[in-house]
Protein backbone atom coordinates (compact mmCIF):
# COMPACT_ATOMS: atom_id res chain seq x y z
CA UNK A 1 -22.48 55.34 -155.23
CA UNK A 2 -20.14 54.61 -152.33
CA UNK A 3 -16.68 54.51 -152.40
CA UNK A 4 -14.70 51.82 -150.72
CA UNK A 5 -11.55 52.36 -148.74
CA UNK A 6 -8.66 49.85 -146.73
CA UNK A 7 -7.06 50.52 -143.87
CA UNK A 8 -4.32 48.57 -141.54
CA UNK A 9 -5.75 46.42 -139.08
CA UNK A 10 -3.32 48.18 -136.50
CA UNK A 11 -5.25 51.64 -137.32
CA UNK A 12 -8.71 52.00 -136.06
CA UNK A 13 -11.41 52.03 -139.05
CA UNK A 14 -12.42 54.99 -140.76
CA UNK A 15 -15.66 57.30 -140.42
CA UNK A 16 -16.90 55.40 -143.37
CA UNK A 17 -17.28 52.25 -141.47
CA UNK A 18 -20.67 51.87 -140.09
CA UNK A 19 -20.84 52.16 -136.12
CA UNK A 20 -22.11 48.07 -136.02
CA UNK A 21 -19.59 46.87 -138.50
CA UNK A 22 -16.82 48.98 -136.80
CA UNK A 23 -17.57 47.25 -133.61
CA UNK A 24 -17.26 43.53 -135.29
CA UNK A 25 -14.21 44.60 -137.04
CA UNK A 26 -12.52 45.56 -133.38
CA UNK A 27 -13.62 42.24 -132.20
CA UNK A 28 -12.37 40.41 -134.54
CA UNK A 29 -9.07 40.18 -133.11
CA UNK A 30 -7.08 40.27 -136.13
CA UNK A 31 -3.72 40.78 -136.00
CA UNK A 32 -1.17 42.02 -139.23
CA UNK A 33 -2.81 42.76 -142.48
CA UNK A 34 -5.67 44.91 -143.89
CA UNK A 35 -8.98 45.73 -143.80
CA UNK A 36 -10.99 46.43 -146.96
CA UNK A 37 -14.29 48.18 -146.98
CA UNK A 38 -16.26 47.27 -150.08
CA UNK A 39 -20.56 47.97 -150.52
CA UNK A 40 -22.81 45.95 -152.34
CA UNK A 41 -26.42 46.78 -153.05
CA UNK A 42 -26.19 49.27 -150.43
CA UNK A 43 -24.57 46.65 -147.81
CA UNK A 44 -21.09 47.42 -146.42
CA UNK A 45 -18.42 44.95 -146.52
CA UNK A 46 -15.59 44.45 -145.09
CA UNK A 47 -12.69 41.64 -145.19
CA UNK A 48 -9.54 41.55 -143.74
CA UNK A 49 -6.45 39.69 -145.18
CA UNK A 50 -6.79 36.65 -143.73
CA UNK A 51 -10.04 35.65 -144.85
CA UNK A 52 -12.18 37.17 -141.92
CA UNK A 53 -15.33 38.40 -143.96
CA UNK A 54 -17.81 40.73 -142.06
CA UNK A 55 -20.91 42.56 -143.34
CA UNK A 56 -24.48 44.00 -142.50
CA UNK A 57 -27.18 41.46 -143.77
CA UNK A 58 -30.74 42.87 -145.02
CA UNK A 59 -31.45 43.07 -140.80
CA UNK A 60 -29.13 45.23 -139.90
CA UNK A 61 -26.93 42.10 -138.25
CA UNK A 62 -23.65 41.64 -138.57
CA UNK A 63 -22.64 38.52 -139.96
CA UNK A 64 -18.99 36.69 -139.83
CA UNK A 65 -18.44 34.38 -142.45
CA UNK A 66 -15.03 33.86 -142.15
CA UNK A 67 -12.95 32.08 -144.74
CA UNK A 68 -14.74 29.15 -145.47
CA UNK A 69 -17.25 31.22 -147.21
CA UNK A 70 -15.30 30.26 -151.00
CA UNK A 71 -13.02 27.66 -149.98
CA UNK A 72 -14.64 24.63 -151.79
CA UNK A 73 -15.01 27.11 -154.67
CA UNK A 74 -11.80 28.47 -154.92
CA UNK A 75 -10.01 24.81 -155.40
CA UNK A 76 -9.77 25.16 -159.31
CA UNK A 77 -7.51 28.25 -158.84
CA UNK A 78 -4.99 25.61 -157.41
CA UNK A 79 -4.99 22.98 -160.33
């Protein structure tokens, strides 16, 4: 099991953070908000407040999704 962790985008990320997705993350250019470090099936994840969505694929790439990754999804929370 791995545990998880956020962090302020201002604040660099933690050990936890793999050395490829820690690069993206820096990158990214974000500015204001959080970072949130999440792992599924053994992949790390990590998304930031405003929607930017990073992780490791099954190469070993890091992939941005960004925010359009549930927008179409996400429109019967609004009505």
């Amino acid at each position: 099991m791995q545990i998880g962790t956020r962090w302020a985008d201002s604040a660099p990320p933690p050990p936890s953070v793999p050395a490829a997705l820690a690069e993206a993350i820096r990158a990214a250019n974000v500015r204001g908000g959080s970072w949130t470090l999440t792992w599924l099936e053994g992949r790390p994840i990590a998304d930031h407040s405003d929607g930017t969505h990073l992780e490791i694929d099954a190469t070993g790439a890091v992939t941005d999704s960004g925010s359009e990754l549930c927008d179409e999804d996400d429109d019967w929370l609004t009505g």
